[in-house]
C-alpha atoms as a PDB file:
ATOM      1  CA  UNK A   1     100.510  94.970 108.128  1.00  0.00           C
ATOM      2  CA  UNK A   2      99.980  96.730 105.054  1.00  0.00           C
ATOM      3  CA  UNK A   3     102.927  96.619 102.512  1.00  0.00           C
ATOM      4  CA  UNK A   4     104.544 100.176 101.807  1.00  0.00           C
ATOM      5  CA  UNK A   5     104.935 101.389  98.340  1.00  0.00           C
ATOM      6  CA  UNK A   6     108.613 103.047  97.732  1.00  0.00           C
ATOM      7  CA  UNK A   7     107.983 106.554  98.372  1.00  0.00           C
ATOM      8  CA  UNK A   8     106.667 105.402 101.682  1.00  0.00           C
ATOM      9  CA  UNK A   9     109.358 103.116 102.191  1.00  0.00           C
ATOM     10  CA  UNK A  10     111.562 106.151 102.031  1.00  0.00           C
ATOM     11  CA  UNK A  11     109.870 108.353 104.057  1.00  0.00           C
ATOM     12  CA  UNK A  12     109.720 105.866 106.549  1.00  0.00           C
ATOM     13  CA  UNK A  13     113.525 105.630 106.704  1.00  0.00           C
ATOM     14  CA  UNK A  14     114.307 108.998 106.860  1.00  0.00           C
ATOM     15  CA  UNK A  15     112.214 109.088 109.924  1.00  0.00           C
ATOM     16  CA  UNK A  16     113.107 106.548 111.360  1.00  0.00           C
ATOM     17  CA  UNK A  17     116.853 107.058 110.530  1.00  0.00           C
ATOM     18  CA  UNK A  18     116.789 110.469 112.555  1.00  0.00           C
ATOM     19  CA  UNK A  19     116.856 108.636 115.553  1.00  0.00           C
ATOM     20  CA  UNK A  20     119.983 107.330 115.465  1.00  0.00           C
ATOM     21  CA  UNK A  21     122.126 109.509 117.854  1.00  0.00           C
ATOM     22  CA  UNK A  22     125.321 107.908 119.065  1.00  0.00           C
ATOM     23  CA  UNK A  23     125.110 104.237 119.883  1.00  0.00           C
ATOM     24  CA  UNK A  24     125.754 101.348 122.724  1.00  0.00           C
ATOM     25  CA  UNK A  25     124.809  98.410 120.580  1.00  0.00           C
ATOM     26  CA  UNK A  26     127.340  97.143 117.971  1.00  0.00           C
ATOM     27  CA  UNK A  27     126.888  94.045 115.535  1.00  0.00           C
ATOM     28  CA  UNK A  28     130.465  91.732 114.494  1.00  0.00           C
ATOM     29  CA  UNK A  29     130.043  91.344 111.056  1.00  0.00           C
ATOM     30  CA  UNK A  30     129.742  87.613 110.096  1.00  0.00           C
ATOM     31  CA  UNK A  31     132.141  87.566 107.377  1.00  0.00           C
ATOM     32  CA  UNK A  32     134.485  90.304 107.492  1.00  0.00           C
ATOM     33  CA  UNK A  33     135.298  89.429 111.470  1.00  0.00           C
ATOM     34  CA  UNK A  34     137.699  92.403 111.732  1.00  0.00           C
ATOM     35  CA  UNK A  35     134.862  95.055 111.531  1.00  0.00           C
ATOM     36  CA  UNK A  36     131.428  96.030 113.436  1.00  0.00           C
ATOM     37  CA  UNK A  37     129.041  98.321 113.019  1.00  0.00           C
ATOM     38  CA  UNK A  38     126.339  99.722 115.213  1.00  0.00           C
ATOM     39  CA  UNK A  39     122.749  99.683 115.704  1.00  0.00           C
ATOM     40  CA  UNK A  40     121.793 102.674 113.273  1.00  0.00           C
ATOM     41  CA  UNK A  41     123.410 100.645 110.508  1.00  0.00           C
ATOM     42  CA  UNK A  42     121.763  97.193 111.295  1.00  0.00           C
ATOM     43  CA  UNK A  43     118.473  99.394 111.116  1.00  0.00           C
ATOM     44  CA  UNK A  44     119.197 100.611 107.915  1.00  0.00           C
ATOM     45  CA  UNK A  45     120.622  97.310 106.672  1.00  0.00           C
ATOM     46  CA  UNK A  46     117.487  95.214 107.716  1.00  0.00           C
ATOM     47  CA  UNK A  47     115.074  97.418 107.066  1.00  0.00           C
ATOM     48  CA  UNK A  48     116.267  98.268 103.740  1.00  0.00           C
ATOM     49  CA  UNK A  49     117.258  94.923 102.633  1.00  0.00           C
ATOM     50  CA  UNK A  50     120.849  96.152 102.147  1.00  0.00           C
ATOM     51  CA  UNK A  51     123.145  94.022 104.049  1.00  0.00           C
ATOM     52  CA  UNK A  52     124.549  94.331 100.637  1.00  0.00           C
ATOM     53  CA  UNK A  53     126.204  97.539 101.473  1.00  0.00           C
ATOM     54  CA  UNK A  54     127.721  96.867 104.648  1.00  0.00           C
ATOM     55  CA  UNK A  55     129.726  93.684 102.791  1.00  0.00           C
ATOM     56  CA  UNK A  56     130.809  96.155  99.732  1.00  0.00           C
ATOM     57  CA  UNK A  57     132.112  98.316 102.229  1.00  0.00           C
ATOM     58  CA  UNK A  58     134.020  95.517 104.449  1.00  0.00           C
ATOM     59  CA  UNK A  59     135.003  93.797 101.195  1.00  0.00           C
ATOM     60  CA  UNK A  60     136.253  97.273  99.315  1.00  0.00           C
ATOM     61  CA  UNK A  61     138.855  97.263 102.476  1.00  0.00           C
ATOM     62  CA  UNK A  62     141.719  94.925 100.752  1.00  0.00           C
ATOM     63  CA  UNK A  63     141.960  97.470  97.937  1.00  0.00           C
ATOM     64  CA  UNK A  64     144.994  99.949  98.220  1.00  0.00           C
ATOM     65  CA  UNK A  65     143.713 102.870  97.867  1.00  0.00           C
ATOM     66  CA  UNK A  66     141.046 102.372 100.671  1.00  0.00           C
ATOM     67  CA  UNK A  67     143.577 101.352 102.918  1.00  0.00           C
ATOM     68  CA  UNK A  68     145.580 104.284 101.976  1.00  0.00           C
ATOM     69  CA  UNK A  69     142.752 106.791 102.831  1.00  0.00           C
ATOM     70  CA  UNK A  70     143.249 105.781 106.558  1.00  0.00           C
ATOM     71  CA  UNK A  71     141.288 105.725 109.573  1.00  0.00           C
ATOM     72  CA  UNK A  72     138.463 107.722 108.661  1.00  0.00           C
ATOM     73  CA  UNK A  73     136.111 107.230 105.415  1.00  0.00           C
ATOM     74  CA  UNK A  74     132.533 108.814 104.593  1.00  0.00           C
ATOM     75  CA  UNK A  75     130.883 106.208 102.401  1.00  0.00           C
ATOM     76  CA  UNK A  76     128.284 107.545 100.300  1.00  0.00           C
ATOM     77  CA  UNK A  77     125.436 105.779  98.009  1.00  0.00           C
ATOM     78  CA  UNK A  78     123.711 107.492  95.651  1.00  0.00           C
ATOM     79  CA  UNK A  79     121.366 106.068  93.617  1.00  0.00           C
ATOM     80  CA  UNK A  80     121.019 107.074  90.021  1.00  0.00           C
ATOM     81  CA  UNK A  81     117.826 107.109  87.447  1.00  0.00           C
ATOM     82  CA  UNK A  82     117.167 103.968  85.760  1.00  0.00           C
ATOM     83  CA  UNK A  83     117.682 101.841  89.498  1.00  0.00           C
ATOM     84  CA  UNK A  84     121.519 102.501  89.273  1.00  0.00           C
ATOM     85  CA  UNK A  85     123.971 103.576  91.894  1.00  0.00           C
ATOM     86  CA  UNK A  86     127.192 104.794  92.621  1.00  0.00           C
ATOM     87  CA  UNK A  87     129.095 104.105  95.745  1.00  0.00           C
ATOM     88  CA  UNK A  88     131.952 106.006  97.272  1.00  0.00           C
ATOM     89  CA  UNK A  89     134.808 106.760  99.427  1.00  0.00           C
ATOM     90  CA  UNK A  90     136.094 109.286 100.711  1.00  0.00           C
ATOM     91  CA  UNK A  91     139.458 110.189 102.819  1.00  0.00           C
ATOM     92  CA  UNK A  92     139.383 112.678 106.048  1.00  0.00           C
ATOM     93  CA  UNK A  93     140.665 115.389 103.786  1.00  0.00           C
ATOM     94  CA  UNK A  94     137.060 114.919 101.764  1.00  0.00           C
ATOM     95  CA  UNK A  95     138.954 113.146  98.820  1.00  0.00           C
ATOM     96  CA  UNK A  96     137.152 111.124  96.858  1.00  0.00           C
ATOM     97  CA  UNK A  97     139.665 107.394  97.003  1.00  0.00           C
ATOM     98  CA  UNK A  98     137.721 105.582  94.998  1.00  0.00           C
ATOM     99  CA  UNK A  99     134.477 105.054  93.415  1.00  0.00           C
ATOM    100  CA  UNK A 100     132.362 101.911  92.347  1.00  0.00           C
ATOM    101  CA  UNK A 101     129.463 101.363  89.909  1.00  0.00           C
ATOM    102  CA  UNK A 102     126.482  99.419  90.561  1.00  0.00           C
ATOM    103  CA  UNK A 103     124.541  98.078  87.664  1.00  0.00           C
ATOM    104  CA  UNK A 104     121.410  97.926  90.095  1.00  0.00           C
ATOM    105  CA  UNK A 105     120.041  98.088  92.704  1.00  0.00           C
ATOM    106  CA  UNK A 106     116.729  98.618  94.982  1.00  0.00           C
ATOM    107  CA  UNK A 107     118.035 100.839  97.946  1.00  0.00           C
ATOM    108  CA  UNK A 108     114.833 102.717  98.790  1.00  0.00           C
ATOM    109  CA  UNK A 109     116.461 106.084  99.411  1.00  0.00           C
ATOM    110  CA  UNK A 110     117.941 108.549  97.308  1.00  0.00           C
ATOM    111  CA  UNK A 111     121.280 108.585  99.764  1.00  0.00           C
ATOM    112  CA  UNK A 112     122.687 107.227 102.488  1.00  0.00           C
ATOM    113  CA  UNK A 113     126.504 108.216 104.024  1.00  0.00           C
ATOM    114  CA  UNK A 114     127.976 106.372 106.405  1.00  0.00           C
ATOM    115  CA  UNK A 115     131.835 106.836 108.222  1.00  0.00           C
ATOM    116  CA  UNK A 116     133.718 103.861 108.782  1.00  0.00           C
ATOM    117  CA  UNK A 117     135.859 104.554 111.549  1.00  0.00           C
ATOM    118  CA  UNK A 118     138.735 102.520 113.299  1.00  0.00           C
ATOM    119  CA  UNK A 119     136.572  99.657 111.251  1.00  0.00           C
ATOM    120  CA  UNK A 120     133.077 100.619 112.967  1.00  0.00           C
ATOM    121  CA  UNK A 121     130.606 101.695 110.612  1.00  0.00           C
ATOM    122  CA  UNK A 122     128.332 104.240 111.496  1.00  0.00           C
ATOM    123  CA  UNK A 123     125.360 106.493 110.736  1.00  0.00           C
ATOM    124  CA  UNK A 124     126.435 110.151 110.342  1.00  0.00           C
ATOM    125  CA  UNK A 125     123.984 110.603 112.844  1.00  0.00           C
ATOM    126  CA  UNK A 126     126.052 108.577 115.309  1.00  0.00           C
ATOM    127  CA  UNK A 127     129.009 110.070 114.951  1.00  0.00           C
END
């Protein structure tokens, strides 16, 4: 199989991300035992070699002002020029609760949100 370059790797994504419509597949995550997360998001987490995400997300959930913002979150990555990104949280009332700076990374698309409900993480597209 031939190796994709990035703009294919993020076309390939988007399409394939589309599919994602509700789910009946979840994953336990392996270190933060509390939370899962369905299929959509495995996808996304294999395919674009950011497993790294789902454990920021879990892991952001001890800080007080993500526990403060409840039951529902939208997460949102968005990565910056120069390979940067910034990651987010948001409250049900669209509040952004806090906000965290990554140095780098290699996330293939431009933006991804995600809602962690009840502690399942899911696509928007699931939802």
């Amino acid at each position: 199989m031939e190796t994709m370059n990035a703009t294919q790797k993020a076309a390939y994504l988007t399409s394939e991300l589309r599919n994602f419509c509700g789910t009946t597949v979840w994953f336990r995550h392996p270190l933060f035992r509390k939370f899962i997360y369905t299929e959509g998001v495995q996808f996304l987490a294999e395919e674009a070699g950011a497993y790294w995400l789902t454990d920021m997300i879990f892991g952001f959930q001890e800080k007080l002002e993500i526990r403060q913002a409840g039951y529902f979150q939208a997460w949102e990555l968005t990565v910056n020029e120069g390979q940067t990104a910034t990651l987010t949280c948001e409250n049900g009332d669209c509040d952004v609760v806090f906000t965290h700076h990554l140095t780098h990374t290699d996330f293939p698309l431009p933006k991804i949100r995600m809602f962690l409900i009840h502690d399942t993480l899911l696509l928007t597209s699931e939802y």
